[in-house]
Protein backbone atom coordinates (compact mmCIF):
# COMPACT_ATOMS: atom_id res chain seq x y z
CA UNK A 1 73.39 5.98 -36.64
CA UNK A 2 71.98 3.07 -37.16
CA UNK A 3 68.56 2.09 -38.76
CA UNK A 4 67.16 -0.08 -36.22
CA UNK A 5 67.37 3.21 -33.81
CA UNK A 6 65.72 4.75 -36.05
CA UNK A 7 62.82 2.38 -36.04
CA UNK A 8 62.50 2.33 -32.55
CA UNK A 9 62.25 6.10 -32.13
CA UNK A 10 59.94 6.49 -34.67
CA UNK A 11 57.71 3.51 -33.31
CA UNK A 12 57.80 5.01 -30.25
CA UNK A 13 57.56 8.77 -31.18
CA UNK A 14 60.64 9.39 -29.05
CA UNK A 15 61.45 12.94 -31.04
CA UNK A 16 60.41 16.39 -30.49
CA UNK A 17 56.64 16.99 -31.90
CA UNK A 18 56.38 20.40 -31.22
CA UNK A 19 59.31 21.29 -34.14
CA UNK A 20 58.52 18.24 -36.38
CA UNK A 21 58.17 19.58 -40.06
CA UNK A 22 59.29 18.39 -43.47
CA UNK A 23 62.07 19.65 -44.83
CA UNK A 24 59.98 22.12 -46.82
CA UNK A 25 58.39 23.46 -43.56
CA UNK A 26 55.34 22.02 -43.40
CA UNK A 27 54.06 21.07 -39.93
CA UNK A 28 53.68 17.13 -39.18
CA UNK A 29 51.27 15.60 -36.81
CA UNK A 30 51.49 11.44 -36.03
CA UNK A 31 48.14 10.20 -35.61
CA UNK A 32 49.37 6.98 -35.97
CA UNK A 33 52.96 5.58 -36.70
CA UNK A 34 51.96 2.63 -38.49
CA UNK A 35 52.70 -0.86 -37.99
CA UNK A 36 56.37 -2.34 -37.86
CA UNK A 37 56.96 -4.39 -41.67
CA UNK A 38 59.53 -7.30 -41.45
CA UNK A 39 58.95 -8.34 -44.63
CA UNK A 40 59.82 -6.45 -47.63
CA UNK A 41 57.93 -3.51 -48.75
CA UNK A 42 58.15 -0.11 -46.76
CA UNK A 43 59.15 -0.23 -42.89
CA UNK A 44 55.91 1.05 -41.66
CA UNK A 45 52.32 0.33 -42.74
CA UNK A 46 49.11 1.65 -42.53
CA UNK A 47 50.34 4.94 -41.06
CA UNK A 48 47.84 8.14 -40.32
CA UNK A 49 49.92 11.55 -40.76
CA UNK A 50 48.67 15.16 -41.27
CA UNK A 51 51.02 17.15 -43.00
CA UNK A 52 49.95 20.35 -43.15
CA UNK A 53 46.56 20.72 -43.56
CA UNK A 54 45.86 17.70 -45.59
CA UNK A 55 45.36 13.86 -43.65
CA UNK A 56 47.03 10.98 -45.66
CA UNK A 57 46.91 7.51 -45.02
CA UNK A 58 49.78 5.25 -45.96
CA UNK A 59 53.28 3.82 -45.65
CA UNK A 60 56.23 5.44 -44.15
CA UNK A 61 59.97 4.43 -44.88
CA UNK A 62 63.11 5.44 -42.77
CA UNK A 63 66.67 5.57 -43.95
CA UNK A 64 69.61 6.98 -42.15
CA UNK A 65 70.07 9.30 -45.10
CA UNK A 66 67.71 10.57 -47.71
CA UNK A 67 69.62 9.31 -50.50
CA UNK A 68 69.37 5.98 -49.00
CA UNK A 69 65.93 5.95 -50.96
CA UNK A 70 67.83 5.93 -54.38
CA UNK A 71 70.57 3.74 -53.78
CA UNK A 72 68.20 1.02 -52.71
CA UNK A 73 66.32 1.54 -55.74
CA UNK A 74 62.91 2.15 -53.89
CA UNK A 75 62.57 4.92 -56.92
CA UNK A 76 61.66 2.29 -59.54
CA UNK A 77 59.57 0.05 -57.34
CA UNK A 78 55.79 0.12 -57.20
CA UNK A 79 55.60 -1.66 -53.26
CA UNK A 80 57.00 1.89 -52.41
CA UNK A 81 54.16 4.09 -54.19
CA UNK A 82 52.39 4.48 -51.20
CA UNK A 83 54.93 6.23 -48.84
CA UNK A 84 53.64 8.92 -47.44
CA UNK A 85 56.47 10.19 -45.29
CA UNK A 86 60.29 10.09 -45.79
CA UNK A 87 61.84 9.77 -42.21
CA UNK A 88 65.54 10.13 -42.14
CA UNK A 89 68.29 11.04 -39.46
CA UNK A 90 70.25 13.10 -42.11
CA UNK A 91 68.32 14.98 -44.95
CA UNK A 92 71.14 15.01 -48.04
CA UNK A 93 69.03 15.29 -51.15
CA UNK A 94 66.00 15.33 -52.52
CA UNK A 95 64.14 11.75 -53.35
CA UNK A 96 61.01 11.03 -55.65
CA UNK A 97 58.66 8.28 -55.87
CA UNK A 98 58.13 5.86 -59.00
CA UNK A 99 55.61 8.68 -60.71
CA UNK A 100 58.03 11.65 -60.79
CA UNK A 101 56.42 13.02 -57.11
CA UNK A 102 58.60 14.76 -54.20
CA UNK A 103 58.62 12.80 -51.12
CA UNK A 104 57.86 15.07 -48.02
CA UNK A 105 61.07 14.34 -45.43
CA UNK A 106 61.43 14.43 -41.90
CA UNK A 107 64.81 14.82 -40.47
CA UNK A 108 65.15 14.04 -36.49
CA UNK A 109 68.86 14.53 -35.82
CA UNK A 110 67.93 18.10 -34.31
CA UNK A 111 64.64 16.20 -32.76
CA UNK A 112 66.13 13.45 -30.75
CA UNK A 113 66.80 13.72 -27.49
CA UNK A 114 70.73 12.97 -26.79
CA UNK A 115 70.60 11.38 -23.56
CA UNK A 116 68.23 8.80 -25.11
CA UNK A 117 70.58 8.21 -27.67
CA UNK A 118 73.49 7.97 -25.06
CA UNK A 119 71.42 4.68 -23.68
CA UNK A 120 70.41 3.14 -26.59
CA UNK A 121 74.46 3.45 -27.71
CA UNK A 122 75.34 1.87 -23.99
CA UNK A 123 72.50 -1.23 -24.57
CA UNK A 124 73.12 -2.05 -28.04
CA UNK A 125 77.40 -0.98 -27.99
CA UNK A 126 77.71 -3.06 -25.09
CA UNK A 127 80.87 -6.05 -25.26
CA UNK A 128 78.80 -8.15 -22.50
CA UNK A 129 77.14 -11.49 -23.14
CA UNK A 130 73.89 -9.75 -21.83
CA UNK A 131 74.14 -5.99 -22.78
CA UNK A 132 72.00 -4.61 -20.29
CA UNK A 133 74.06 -6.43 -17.70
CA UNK A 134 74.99 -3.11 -15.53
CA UNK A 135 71.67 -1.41 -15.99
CA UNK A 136 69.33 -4.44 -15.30
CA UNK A 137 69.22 -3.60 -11.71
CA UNK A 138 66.79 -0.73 -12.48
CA UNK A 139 64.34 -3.06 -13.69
CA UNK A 140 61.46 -3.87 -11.48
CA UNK A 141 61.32 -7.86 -10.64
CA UNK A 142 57.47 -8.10 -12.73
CA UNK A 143 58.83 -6.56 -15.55
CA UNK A 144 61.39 -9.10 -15.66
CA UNK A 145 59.25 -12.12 -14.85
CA UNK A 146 56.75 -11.03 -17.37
CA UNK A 147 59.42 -10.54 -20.44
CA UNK A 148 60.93 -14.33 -19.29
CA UNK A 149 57.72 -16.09 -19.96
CA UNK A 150 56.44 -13.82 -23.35
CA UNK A 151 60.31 -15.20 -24.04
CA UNK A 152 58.94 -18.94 -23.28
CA UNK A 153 55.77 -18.17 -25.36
CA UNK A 154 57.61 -17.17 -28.35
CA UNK A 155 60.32 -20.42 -27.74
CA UNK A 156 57.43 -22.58 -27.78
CA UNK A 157 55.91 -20.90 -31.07
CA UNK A 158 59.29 -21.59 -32.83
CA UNK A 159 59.69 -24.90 -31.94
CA UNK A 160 56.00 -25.96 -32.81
CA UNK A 161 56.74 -24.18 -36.03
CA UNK A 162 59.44 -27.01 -36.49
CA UNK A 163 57.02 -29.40 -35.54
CA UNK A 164 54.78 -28.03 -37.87
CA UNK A 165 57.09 -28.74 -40.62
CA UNK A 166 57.49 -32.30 -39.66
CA UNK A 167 54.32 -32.72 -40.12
CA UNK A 168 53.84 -31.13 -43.26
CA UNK A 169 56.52 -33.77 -44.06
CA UNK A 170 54.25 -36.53 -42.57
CA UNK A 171 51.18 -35.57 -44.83
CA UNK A 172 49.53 -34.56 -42.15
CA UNK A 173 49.84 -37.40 -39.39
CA UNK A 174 50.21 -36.38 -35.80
CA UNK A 175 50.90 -39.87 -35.04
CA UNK A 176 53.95 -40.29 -37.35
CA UNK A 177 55.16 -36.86 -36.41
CA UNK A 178 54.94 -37.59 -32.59
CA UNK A 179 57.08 -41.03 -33.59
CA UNK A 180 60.01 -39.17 -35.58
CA UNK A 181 59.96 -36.60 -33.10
CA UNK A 182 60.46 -39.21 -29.92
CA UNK A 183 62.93 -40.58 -31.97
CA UNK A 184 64.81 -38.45 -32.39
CA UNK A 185 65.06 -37.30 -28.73
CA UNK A 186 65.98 -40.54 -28.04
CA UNK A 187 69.05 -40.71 -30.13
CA UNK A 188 69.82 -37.12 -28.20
CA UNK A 189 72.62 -35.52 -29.90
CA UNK A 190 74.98 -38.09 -30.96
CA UNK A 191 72.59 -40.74 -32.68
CA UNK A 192 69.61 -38.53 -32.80
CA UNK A 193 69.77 -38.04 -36.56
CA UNK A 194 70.12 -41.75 -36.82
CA UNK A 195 67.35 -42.25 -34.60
CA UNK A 196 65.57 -40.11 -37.44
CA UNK A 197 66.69 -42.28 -40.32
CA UNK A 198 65.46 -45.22 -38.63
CA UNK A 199 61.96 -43.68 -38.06
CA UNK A 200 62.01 -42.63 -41.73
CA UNK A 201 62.60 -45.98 -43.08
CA UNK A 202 60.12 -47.46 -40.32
CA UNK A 203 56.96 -45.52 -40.62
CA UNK A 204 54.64 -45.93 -37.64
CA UNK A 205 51.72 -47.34 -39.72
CA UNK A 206 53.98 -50.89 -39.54
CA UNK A 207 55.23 -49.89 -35.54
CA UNK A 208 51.03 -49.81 -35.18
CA UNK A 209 50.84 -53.07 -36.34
CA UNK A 210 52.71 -54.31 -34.12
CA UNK A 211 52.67 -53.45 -31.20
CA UNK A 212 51.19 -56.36 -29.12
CA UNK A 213 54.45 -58.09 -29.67
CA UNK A 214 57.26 -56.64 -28.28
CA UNK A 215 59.60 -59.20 -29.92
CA UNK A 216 57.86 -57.96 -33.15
CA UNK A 217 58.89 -54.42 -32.16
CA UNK A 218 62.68 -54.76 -31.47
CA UNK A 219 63.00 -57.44 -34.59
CA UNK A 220 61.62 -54.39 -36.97
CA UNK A 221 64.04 -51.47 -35.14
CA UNK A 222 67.35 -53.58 -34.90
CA UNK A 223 66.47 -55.04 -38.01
CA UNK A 224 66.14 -51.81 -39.87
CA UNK A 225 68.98 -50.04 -37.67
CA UNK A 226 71.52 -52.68 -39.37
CA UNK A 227 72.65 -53.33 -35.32
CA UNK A 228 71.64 -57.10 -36.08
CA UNK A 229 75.24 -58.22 -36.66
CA UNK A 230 76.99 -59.99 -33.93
CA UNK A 231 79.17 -62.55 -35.45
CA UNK A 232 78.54 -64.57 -32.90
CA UNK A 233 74.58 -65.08 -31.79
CA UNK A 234 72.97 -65.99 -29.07
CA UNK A 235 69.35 -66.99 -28.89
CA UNK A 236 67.90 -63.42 -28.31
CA UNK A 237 69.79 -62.45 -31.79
CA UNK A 238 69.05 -65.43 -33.61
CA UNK A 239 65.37 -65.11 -32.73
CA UNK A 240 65.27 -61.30 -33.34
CA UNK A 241 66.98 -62.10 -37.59
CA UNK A 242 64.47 -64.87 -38.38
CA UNK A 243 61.78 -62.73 -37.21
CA UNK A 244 63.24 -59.67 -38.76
CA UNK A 245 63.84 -61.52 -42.02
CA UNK A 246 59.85 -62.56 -42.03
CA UNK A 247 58.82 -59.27 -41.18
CA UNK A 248 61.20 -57.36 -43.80
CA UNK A 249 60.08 -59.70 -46.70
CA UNK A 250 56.17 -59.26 -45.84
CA UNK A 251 56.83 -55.46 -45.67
CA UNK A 252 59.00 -55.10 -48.36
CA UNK A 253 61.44 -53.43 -46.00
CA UNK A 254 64.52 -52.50 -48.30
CA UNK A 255 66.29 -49.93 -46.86
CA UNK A 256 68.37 -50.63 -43.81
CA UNK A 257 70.95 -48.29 -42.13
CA UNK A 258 74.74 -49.66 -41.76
CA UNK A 259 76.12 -50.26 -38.42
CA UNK A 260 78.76 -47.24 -38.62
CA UNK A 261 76.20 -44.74 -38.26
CA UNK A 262 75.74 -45.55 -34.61
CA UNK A 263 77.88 -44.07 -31.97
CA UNK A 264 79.12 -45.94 -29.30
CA UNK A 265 82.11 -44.25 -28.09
CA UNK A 266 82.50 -41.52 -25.23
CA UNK A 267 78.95 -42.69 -24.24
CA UNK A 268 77.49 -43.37 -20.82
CA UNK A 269 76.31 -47.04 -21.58
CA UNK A 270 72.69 -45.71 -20.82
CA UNK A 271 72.76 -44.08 -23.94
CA UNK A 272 74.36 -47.18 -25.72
CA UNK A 273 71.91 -46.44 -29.08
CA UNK A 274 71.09 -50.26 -28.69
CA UNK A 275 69.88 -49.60 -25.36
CA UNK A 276 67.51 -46.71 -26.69
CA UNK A 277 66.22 -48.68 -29.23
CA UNK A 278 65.28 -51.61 -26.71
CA UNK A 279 63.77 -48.99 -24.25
CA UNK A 280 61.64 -47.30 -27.84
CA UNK A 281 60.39 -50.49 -28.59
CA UNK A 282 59.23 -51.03 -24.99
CA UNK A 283 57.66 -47.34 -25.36
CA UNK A 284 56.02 -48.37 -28.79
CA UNK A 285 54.37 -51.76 -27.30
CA UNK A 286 51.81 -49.39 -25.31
CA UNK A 287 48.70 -50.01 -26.54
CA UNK A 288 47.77 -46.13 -26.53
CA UNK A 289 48.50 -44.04 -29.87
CA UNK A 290 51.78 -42.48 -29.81
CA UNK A 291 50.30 -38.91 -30.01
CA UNK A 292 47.61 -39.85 -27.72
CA UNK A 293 50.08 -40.75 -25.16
CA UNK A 294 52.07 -37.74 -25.22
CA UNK A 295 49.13 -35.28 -25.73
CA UNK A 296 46.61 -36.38 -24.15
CA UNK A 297 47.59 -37.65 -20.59
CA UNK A 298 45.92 -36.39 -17.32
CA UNK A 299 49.47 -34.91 -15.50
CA UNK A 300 53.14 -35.76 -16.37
CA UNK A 301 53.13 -38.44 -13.57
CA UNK A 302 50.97 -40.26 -16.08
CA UNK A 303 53.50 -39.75 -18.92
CA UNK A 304 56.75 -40.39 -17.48
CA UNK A 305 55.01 -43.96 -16.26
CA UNK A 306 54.29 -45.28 -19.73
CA UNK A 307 58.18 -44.35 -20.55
CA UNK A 308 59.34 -45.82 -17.45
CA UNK A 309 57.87 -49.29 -19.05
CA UNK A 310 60.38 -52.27 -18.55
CA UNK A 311 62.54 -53.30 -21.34
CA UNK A 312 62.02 -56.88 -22.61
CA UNK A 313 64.10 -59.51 -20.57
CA UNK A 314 67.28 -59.50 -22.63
CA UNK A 315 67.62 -55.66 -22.33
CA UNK A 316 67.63 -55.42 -18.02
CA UNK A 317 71.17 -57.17 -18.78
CA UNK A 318 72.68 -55.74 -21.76
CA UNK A 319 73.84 -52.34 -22.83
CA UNK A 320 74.49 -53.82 -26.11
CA UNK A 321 74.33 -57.08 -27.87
CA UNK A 322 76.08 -60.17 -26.61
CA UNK A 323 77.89 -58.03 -23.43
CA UNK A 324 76.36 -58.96 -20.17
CA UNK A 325 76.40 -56.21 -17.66
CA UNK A 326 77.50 -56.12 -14.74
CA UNK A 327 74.34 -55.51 -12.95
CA UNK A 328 70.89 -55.03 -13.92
CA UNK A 329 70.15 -52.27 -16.06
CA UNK A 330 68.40 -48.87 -15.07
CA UNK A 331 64.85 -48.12 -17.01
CA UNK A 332 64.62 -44.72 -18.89
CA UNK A 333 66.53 -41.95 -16.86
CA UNK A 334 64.83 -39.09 -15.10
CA UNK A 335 67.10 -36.63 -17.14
CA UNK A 336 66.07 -38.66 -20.06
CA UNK A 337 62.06 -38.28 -18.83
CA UNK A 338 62.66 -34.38 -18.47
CA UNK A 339 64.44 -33.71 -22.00
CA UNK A 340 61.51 -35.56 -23.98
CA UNK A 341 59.20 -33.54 -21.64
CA UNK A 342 60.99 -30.73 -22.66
CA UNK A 343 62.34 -31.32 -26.29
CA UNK A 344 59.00 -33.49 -27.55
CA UNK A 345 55.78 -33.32 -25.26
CA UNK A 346 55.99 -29.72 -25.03
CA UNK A 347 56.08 -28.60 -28.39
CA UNK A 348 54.46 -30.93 -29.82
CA UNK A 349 51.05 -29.38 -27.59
CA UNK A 350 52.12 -26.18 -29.12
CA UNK A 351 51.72 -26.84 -32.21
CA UNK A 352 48.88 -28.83 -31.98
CA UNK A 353 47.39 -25.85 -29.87
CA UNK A 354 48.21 -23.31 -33.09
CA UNK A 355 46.94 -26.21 -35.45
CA UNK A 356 43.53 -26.67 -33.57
CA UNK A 357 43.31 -22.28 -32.96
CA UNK A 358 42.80 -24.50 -29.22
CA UNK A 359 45.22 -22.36 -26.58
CA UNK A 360 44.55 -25.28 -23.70
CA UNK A 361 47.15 -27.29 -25.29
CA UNK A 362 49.63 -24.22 -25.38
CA UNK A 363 48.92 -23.99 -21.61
CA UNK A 364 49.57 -28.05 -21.15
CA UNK A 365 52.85 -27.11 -22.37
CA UNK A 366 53.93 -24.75 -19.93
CA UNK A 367 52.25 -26.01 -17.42
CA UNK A 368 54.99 -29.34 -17.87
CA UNK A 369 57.57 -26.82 -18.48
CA UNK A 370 56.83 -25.43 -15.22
CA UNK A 371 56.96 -28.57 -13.17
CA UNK A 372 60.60 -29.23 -14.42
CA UNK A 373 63.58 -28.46 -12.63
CA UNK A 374 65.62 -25.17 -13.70
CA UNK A 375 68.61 -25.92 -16.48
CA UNK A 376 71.97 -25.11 -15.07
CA UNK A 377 73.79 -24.61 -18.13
CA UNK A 378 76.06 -21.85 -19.57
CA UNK A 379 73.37 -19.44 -20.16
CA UNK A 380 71.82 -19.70 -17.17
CA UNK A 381 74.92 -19.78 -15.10
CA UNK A 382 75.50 -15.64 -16.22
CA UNK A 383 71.43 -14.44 -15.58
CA UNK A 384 72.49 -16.07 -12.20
CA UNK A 385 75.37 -13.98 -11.50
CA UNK A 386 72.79 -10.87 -12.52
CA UNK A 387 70.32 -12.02 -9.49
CA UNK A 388 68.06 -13.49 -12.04
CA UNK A 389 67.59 -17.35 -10.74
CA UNK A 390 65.03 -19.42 -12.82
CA UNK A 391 62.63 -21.35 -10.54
CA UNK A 392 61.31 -23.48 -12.94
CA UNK A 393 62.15 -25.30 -16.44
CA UNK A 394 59.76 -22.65 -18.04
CA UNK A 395 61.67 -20.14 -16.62
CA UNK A 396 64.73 -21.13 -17.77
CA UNK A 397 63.84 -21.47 -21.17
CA UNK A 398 62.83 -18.41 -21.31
CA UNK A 399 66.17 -16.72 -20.00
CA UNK A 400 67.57 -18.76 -22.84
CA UNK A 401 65.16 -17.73 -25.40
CA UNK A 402 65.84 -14.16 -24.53
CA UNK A 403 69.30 -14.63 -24.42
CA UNK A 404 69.50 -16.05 -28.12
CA UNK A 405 67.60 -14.18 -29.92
CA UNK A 406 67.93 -10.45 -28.11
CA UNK A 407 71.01 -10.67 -26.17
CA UNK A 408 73.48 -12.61 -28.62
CA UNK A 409 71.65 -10.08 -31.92
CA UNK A 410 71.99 -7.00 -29.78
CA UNK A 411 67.74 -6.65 -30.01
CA UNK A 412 67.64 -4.62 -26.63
CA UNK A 413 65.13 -1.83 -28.63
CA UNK A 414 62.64 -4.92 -29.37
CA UNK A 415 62.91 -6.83 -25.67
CA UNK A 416 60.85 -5.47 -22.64
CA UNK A 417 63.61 -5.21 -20.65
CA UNK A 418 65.84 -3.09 -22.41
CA UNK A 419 63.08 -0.66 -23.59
CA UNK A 420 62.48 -0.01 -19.39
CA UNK A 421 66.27 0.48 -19.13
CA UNK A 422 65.59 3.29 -21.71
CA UNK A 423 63.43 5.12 -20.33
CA UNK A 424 64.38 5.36 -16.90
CA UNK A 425 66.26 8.76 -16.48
CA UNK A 426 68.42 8.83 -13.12
């Protein structure tokens, strides 16, 4: 037996009340379970129990075994002098609280239906990547839909709790945030924590400044990436260091990154990082506020034009400094569009929603999320071979938010779905 179980049976009073008593044979009556604690202190609080005759109000704690109690020490701990009730599978000793007092037990191994413990063994015992993988066929289609987007909810909660962070990190700016953030997502994986760096050691304050000269803009980036080192320059490069050299002694720019931290190889030469940082500074040179611009635009149409904006002149020809392509080069990808849609825009609204208490910018986000095209990844490649097809970019974050955190930590007895599967009785 395992403690979780327990927690779910007792949350949802899934034992026989009619033979419930303590240990001592007193009669017990749940008024109210209490609320599930997942931080430390007893596992349920604020509970309402009559035992016996007399109505307490309080905590209750649940072990697999009684002496559980006294080998985690809850005996000399004061959070625990409010338990009320003792609820155990297996009743093998008597416990006491801090002040000397009995605690009244319950023991359900004789109360708990067996068939519901056959199911919850099958869900949470299961080998597959999705436990409930042969029993999600008795789930009803809304059920499913509905647990997919609380899934997306609580995706977009975590990640605006990461942007949250950030900004805590910022002192408070959206702006700067919104700038680090892009950044990154613009270095995607491989040079996205140098992308990071470079936003660090080029606060937005001096990108503000700026940003009615795009030559301005790309001398400041290249400058501070440490990518202005062709031994051989043209005129673009030669232009870009003088400027760069003005700008970094009226700044007081001293840190620079080195030119090994960029990754060039087993890279699509759209993704070149020098590329990215041309296309950025393009993105910058938009006379809106970066947060403004990503927040508060009238539909993503409006969005994805300001990062389609054409690099300078140099950058439709190059991939990377002093190599001419071969033919013009592409703006910002549509992939590209979607992933800071999906990676920046969208949680960046969340947690601007939680920070304002204002939920219209929590619906902004899915609303983009569900004018993107489904992900076809890994994930999403085995709820399709269970019938379960996203139809949108909201939906398939969701299938991957409930994939991660229930499916891969076995949480069946806390997700929608798998609570349905246990209760339905063939």
């Amino acid at each position: 037996m395992r403690e979780n179980i327990l927690y779910f049976i007792w949350q949802q009073q899934y034992f026989s009340f009619s033979d419930a008593k303590t240990i001592t044979g007193e009669s017990i009556q749940v008024i109210h379970p209490g609320f599930h604690n997942i931080n430390s202190g007893p596992d349920f609080e604020q509970a309402k129990i009559r035992i016996g005759e007399v109505e307490w109000n309080g905590d209750v704690e649940i072990h697999v075994g009684s002496l559980d109690w006294t080998s985690h020490g809850h005996q000399h701990d004061k959070a625990y002098n409010k338990v009320i009730l003792h609820v155990v599978w297996e009743h093998n000793g008597e416990v006491f609280r801090i002040d000397g007092t009995a605690l009244p037990t319950l023991e359900l191994k004789n109360l708990v239906d067996k068939g519901l413990l056959n199911r919850v063994r099958a869900l949470i015992e299961s080998i597959d990547a999705i436990p409930c993988s042969t029993q999600i066929n008795k789930v009803s289609h809304i059920t499913i839909l509905e647990t997919v987007h609380r899934a997306l909810i609580k995706r977009l909660e975590r990640k605006a709790q990461i942007v949250l962070q950030e900004l805590f990190m910022s002192h408070g700016d959206w702006s700067e945030t919104a700038y680090r953030l892009l950044m990154r997502q613009m270095g995607m994986k491989v040079n996205g924590e140098a992308f990071f760096e470079l936003a660090e050691a080029l606060p937005y304050h001096l990108i503000r400044k700026h940003k009615h000269n795009l030559i301005h803009l790309e001398a400041l980036l290249f400058g501070v990436s440490g990518l202005l080192v062709a031994p051989k320059e043209d005129g673009y490069l030669a232009q870009l260091k003088k400027e760069f050299d003005f700008l970094s002694h009226k700044y007081g720019l001293k840190k620079q990154l080195s030119p090994e931290q960029w990754k060039f190889m087993r890279l699509r030469p759209a993704n070149f990082p020098t590329l990215r940082i041309a296309q950025m500074a393009s993105i910058l040179s938009n006379p809106a506020d970066i947060f403004e611009m990503l927040t508060e635009f009238a539909d993503t149409k409006e969005l994805t034009l300001h990062l389609k904006i054409k690099t300078s002149e140099y950058w439709q020809t190059h991939y990377r400094f002093k190599v001419e392509a071969n033919r013009n080069v592409p703006s910002l990808g549509k992939t590209s569009e979607e992933l800071i849609l999906l990676n920046v825009v969208a949680p960046l609204l969340a947690a601007y929603s939680i920070h304002l208490a204002d939920n219209k910018y929590m619906e902004k986000a899915v609303s983009i999320m569900e004018g993107l095209k489904p992900e076809n990844n890994r994930i999403i490649k085995q709820w399709s071979q269970l019938g379960i097809s996203p139809a949108s970019g909201a939906e398939s974050q969701g299938l991957i938010e409930l994939y991660s955190e229930h499916c891969q930590q076995k949480a069946c007895l806390s997700c929608s779905i798998g609570f349905k599967i246990l209760n339905y009785k063939s």
